[in-house]
Protein backbone atom coordinates (compact mmCIF):
# COMPACT_ATOMS: atom_id res chain seq x y z
CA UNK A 1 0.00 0.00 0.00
CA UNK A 2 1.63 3.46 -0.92
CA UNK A 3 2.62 5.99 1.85
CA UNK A 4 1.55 8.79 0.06
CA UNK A 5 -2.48 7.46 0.31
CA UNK A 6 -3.69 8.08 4.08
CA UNK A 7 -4.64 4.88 5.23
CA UNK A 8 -7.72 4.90 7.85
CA UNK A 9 -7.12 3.71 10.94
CA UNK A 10 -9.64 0.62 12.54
CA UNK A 11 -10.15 2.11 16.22
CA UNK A 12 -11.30 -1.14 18.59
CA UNK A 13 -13.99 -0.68 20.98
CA UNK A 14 -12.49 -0.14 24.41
CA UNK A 15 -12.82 -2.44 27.10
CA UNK A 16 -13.73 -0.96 30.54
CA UNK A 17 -13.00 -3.71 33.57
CA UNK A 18 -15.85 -5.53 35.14
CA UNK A 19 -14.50 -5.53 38.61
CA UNK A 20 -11.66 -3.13 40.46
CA UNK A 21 -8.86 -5.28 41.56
CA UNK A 22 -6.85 -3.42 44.14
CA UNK A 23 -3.03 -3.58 44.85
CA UNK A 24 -2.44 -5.84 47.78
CA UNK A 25 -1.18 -4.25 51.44
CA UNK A 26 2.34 -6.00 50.94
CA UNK A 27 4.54 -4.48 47.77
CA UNK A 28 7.84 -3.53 47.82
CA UNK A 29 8.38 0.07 48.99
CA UNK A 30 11.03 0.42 45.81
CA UNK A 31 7.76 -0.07 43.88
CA UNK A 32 5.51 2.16 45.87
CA UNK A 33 8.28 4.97 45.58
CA UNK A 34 8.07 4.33 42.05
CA UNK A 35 4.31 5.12 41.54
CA UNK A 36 4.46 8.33 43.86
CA UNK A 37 7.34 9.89 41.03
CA UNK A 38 5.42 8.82 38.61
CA UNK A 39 1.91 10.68 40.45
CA UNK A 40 4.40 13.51 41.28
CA UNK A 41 4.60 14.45 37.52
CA UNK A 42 1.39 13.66 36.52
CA UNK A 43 -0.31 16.01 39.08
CA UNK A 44 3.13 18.42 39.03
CA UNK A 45 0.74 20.71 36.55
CA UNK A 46 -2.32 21.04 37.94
CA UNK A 47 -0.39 21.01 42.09
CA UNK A 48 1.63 23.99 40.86
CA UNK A 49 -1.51 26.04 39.66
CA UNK A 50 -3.09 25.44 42.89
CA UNK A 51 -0.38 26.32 44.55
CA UNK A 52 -0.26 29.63 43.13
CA UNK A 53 -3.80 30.42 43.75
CA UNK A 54 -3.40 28.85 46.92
CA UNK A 55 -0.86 31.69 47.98
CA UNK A 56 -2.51 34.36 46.04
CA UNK A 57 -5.51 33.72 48.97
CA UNK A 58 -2.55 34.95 51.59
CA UNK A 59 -2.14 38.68 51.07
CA UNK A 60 1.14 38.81 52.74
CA UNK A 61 2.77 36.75 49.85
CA UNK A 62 1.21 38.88 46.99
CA UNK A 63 4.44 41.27 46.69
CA UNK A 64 6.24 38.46 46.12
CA UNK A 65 3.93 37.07 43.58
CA UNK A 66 3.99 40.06 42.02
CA UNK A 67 7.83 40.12 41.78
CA UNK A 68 7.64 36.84 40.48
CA UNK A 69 5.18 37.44 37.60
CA UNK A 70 6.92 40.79 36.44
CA UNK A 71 10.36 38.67 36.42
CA UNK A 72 8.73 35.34 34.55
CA UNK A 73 6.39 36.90 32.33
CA UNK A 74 8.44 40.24 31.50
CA UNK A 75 12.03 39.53 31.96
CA UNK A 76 12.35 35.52 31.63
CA UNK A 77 12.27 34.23 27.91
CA UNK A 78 14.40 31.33 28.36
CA UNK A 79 12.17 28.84 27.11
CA UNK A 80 12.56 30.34 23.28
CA UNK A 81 15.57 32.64 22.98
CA UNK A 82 17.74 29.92 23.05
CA UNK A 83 19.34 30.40 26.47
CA UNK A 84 17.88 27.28 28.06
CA UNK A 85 21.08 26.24 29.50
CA UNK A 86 20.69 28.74 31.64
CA UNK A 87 17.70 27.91 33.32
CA UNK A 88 18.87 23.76 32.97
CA UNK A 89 19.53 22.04 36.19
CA UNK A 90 21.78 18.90 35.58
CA UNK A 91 21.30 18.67 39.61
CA UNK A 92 17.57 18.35 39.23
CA UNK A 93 17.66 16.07 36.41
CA UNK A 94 19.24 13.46 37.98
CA UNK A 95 17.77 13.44 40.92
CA UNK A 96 16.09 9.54 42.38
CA UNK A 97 12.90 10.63 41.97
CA UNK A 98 13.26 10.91 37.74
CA UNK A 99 15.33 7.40 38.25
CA UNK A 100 12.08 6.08 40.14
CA UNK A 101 10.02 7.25 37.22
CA UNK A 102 11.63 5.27 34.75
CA UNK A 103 12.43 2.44 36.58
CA UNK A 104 8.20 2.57 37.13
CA UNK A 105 7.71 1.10 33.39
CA UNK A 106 10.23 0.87 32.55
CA UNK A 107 12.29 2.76 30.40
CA UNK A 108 15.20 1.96 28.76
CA UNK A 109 17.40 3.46 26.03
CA UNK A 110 19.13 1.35 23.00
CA UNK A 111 21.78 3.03 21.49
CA UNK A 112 22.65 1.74 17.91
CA UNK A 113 26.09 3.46 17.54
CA UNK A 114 27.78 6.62 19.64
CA UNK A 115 27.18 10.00 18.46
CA UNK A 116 29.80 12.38 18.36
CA UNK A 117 29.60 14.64 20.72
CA UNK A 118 28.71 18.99 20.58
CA UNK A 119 30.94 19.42 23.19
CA UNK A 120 33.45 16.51 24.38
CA UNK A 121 34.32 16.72 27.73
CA UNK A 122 34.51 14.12 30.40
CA UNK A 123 31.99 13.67 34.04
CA UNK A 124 33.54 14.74 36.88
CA UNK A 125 32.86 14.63 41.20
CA UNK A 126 30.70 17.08 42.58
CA UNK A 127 33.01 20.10 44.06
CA UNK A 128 31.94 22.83 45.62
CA UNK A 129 29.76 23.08 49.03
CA UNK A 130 26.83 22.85 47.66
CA UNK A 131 27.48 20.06 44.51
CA UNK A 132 28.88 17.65 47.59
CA UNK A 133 25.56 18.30 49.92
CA UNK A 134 23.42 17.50 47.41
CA UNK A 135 25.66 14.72 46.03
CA UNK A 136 25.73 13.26 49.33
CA UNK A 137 21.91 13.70 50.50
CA UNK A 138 20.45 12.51 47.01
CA UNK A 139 23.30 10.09 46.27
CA UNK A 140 23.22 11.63 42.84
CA UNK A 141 27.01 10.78 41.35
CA UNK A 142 28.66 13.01 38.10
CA UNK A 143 26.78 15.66 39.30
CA UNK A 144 28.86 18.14 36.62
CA UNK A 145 29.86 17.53 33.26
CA UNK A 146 32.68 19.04 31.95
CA UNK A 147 31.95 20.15 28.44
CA UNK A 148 28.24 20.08 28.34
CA UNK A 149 26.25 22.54 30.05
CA UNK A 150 28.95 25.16 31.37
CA UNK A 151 30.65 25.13 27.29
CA UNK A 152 26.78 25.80 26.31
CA UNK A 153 26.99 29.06 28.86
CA UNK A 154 30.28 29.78 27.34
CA UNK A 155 29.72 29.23 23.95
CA UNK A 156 26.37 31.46 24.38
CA UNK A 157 28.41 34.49 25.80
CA UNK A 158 30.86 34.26 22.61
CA UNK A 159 33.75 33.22 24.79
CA UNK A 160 33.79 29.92 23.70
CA UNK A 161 36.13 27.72 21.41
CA UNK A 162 34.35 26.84 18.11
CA UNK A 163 36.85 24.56 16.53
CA UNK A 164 36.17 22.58 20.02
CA UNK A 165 32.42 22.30 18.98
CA UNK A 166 31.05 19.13 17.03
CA UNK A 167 27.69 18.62 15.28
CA UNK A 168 24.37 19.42 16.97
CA UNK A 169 21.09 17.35 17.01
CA UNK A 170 17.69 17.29 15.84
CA UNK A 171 16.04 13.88 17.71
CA UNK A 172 12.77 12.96 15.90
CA UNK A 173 10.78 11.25 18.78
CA UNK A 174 7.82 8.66 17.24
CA UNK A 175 5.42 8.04 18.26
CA UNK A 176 3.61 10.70 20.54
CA UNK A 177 1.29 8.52 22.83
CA UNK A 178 -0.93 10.16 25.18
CA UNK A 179 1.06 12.34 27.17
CA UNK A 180 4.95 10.82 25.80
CA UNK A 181 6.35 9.57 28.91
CA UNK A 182 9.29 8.14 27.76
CA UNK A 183 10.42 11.09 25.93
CA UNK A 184 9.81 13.03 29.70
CA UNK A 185 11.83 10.33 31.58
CA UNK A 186 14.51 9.10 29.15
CA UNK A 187 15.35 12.94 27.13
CA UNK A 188 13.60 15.36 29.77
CA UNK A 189 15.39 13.57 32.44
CA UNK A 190 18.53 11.66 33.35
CA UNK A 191 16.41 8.80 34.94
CA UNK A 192 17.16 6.45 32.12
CA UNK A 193 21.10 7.70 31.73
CA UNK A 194 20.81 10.02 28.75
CA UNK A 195 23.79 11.87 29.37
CA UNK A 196 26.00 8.59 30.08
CA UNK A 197 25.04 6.89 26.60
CA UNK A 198 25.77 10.25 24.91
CA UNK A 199 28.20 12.71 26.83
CA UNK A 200 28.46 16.36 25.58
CA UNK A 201 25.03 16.43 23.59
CA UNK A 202 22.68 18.25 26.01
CA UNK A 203 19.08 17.90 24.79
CA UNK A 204 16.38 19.57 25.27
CA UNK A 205 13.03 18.10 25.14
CA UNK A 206 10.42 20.77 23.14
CA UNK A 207 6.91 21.01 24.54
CA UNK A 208 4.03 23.72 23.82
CA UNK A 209 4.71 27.32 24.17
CA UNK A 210 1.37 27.71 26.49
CA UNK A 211 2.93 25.48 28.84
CA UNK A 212 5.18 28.47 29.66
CA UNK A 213 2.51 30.55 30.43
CA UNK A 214 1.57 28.74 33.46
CA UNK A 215 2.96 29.98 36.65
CA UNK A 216 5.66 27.83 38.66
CA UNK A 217 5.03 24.42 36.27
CA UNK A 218 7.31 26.77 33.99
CA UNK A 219 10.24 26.69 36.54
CA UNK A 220 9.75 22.41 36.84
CA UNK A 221 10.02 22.76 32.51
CA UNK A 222 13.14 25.28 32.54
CA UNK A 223 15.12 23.05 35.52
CA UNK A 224 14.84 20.15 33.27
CA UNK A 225 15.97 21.78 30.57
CA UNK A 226 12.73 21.13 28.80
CA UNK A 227 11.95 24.53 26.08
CA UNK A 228 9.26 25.81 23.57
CA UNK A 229 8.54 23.93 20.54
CA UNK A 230 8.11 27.57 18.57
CA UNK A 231 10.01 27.90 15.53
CA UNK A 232 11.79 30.61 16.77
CA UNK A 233 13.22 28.35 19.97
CA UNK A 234 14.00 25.83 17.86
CA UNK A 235 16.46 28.05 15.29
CA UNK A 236 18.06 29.63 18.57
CA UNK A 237 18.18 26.75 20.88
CA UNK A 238 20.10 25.17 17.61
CA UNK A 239 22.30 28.73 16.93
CA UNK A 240 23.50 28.32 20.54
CA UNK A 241 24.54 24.51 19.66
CA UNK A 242 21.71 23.22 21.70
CA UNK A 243 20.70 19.53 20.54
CA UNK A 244 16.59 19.65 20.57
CA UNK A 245 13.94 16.37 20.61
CA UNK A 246 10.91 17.24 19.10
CA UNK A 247 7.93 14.58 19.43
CA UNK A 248 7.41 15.15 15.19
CA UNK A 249 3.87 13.55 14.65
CA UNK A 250 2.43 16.26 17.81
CA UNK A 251 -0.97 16.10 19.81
CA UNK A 252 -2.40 15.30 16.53
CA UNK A 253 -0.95 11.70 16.44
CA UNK A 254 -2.09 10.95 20.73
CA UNK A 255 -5.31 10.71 19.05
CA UNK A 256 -3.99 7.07 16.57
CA UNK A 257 -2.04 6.20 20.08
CA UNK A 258 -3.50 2.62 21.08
CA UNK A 259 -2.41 -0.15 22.85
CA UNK A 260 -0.76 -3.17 20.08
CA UNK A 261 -0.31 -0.15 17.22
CA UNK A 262 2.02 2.27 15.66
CA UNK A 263 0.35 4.82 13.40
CA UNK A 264 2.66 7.85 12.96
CA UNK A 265 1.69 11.27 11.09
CA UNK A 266 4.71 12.01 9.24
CA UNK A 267 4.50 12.54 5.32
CA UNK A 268 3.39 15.88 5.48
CA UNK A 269 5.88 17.32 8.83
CA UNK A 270 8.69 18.20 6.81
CA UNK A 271 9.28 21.36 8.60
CA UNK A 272 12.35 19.35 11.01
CA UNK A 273 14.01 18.53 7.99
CA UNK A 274 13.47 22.56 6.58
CA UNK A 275 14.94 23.95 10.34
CA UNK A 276 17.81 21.50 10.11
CA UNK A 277 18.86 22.73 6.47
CA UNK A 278 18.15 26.42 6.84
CA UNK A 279 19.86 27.27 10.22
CA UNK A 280 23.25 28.65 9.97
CA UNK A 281 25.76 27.34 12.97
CA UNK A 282 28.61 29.76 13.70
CA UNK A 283 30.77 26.81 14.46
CA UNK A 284 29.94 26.08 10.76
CA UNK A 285 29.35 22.07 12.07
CA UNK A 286 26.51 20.02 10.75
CA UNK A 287 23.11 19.71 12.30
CA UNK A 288 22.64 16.01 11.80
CA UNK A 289 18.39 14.36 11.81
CA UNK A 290 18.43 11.20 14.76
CA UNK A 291 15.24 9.22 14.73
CA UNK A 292 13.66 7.65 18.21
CA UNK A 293 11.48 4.84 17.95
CA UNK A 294 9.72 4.30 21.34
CA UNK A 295 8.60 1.05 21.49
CA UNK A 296 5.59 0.83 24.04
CA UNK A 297 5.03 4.56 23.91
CA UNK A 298 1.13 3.81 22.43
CA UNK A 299 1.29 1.45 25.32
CA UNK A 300 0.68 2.96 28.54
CA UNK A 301 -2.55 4.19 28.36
CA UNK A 302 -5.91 3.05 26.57
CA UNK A 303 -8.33 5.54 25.24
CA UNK A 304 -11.81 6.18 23.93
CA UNK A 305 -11.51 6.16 20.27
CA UNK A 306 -13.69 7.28 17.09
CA UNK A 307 -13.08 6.49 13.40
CA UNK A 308 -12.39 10.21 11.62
CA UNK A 309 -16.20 10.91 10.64
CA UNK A 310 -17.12 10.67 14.25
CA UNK A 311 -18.25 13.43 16.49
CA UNK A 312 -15.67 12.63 19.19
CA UNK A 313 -12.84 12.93 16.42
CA UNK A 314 -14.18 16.19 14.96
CA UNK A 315 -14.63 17.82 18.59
CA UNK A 316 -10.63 16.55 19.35
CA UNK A 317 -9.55 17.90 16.09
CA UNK A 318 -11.51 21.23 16.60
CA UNK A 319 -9.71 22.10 20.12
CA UNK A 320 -6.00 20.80 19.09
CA UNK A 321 -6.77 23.79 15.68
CA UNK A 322 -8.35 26.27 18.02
CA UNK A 323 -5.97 25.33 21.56
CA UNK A 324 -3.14 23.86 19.89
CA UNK A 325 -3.31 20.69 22.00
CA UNK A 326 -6.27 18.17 22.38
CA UNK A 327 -8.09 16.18 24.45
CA UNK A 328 -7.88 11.96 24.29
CA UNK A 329 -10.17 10.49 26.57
CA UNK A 330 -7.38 8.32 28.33
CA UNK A 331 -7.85 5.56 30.89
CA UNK A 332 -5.25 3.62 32.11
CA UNK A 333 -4.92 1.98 36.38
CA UNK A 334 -5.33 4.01 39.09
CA UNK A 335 -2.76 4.48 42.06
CA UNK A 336 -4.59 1.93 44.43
CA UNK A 337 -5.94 -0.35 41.62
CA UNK A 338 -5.33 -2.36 38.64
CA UNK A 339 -7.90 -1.70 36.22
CA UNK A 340 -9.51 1.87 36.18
CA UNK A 341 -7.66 5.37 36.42
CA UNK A 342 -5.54 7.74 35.16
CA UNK A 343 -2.09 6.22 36.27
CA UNK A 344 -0.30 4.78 33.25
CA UNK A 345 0.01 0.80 33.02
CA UNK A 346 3.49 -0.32 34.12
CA UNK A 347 4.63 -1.63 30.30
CA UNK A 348 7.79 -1.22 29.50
CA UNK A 349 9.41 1.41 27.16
CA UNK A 350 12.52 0.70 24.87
CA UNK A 351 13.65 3.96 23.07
CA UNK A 352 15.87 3.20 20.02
CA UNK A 353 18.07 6.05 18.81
CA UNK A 354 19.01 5.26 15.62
CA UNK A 355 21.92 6.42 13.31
CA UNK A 356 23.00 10.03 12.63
CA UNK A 357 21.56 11.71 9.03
CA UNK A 358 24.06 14.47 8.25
CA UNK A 359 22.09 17.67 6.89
CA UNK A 360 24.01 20.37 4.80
CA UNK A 361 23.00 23.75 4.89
CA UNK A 362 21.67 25.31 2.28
CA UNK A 363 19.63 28.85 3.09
CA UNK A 364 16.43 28.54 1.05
CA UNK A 365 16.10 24.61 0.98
CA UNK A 366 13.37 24.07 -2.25
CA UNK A 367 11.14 21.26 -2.05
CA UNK A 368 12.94 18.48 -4.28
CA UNK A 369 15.61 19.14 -1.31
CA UNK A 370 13.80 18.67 1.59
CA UNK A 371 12.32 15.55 0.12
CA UNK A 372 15.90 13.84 -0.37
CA UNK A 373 16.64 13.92 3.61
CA UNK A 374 13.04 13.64 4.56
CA UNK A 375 13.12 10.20 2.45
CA UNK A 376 16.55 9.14 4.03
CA UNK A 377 14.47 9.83 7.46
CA UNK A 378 11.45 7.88 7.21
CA UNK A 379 13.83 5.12 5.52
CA UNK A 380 16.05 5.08 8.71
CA UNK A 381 12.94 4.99 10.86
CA UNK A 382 11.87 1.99 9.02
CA UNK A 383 15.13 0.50 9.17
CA UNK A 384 14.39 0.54 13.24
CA UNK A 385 11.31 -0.86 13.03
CA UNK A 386 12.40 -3.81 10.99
CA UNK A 387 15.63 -4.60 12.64
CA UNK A 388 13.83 -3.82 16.60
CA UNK A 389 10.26 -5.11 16.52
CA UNK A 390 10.83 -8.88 17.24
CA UNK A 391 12.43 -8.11 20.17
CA UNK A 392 11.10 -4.86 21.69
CA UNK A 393 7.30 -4.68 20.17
CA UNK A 394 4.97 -6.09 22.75
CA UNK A 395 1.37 -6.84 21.63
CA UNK A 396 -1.47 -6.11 24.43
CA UNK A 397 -3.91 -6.94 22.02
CA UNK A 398 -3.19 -10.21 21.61
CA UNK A 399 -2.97 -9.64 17.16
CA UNK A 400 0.74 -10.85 17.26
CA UNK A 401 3.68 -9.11 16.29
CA UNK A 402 3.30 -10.34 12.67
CA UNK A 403 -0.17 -8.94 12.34
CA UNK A 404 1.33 -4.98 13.41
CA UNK A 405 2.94 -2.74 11.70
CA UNK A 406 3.89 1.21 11.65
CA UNK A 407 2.45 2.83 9.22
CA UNK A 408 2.85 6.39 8.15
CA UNK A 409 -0.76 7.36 8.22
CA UNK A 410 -0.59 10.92 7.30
């Protein structure tokens, strides 16, 4: 069947349990640790908007509220003018609680060959009062990497070494999912050992621009290095020799996310390929395309789904036009019980970062261009799921690995 024809996908009726079975009294505490990291971020958005209505209903705190929304809203534009770095907290990312999160699933990372690194270096101990505290209290080891985020600060101020400075990266994470909780804990975080599989490329993990405009679940975003999606973020997050993940196929594609299927919208996003070919380093190094392919992504979470000449489609695809994000109607366990809630299933998530696809620049890429590496893109991403899916691809639907397949749907 040709890519280029949109092929329709067959949504299954969902399932809903006929009984709750609750956890037992007697589990581990490693796994009960594991479920309150993973709770922590899933309420972390709506806890820190309470929290700052909670305070705004204490007078005595408003000057300081109002300091603090004159300084993030007028002042603070780290999440798109390319100084993330700044705002990055290597110490927060690797805290437990973001190794707890993966090891919830889990999540692991394959790594099909090394990438050269943006900015080699080597990790070294903690120094500093501070560093060793929080080294010591957190047991969190390498706490500083030499090369990585203090050459981005460097490089950003113009006192940096370019002929030091190797290629940066576009990731292409596939597929979305619900909510993409394995790009979160294995890119957004070092809970699944990002940094020690590829030293000197720091990442950051692109999520909606409104995101930003919430107060105080900005600052958990900006410590983890996480930034806007914007197209203007993305061409300075790259001019400062920032390596970015973008989740390509968007909120659009967490509406094909299903249990047993990968359906990815990715014929007509060329605009990756575009930003990688257009954007000018000063170092004058490549900007190389790296496909992910998260197996079990679609995994963690059923949802209520319509064929595309339903109602329920054409309300989800009205709100992710008009809001820029949409709305699946996700179920999944809950934090006591097995069978009905918002928690995500504990399935395991293998991402596969596949081999680097060196981009030249050219100014005003045409069309025939951007076609040649967006080709050599979907070819590599195929090349993952043919060489990967026997041994990472688990069916929940019981259809057998032979019966699946990706498929570029759109």
């Amino acid at each position: 069947m040709s890519e280029k024809k949109e092929i329709e996908a067959q949504p299954q009726e969902p399932t809903f349990p006929r009984s709750v079975h609750f956890a037992p009294l007697h589990i581990p505490l490693e796994r009960r640790l594991q479920t309150l990291a993973v709770l922590f971020h899933t309420v972390a958005l709506p806890y820190c908007i309470g929290l700052f209505f909670l305070m705004l209903a204490f007078p005595p705190l408003w000057p300081l509220l109002v300091m603090y929304v004159i300084y993030a809203y007028g002042f603070d534009h780290s999440s798109s003018n390319g100084e993330i770095s700044r705002r990055r907290s290597p110490l927060f990312r690797r805290l437990p609680l973001f190794r707890l999160y993966c090891d919830y699933f889990p999540i692991h990372i394959h790594r099909e060959v090394p990438l050269e690194p943006t900015f080699p270096g080597r990790l070294r101990e903690p120094s500093g009062l501070v560093e060793r505290w929080i080294s010591r209290m957190f047991g969190v080891q390498d706490a500083v990497v030499e090369g990585n985020e203090s050459d981005v600060m460097a490089k950003s101020n113009g006192n940096g070494n370019t002929k030091e400075i190797g290629p940066t990266y576009i990731f292409g994470y596939h597929p979305h999912g619900i909510v993409s909780l394995g790009a979160f804990g294995a890119i957004g975080t070092e809970g699944a050992g990002w940094e020690k599989l590829f030293p000197g490329i720091p990442v950051s993990l692109l999520t909606l621009e409104t995101n930003f405009n919430l107060p105080f679940y900005r600052e958990y975003l900006l410590s983890l290095g996480i930034a806007s999606v914007s197209r203007r973020s993305c061409t300075n997050l790259l001019k400062h020799d920032q390596s970015i993940c973008i989740v390509i196929g968007g909120a659009q594609e967490s509406l094909l996310a299903e249990p047993g299927t990968l359906d990815l919208i990715l014929l007509k996003r060329r605009g990756f390929v575009k930003l990688a070919m257009s954007t000018a380093r000063v170092s004058g190094q490549p900007i190389c395309l790296v496909p992910i392919l998260s197996f079990g992504e679609n995994d963690v979470y059923d949802q209520v789904r319509g064929d595309r000449s339903s109602k329920l489609y054409k309300i989800q695809t009205f709100i992710k036009k008009a809001a820029g994000f949409t709305l699946p109607l996700m179920y999944a366990r809950g934090i006591f019980n097995y069978d009905f809630g918002l928690m995500p299933y504990r399935r395991q998530m293998t991402l596969v970062v596949g081999k680097p696809i060196a981009v030249p620049y050219v100014a005003q890429p045409t069309e025939a261009e951007i076609e040649v590496y967006h080709k050599q893109y979907k070819d590599e991403l195929r090349r993952l799921w043919d060489t990967y899916k026997d041994d990472y691809f688990v069916d929940h639907k019981g259809k057998g690995v032979k019966d699946s397949e990706m498929r570029f749907v759109e």
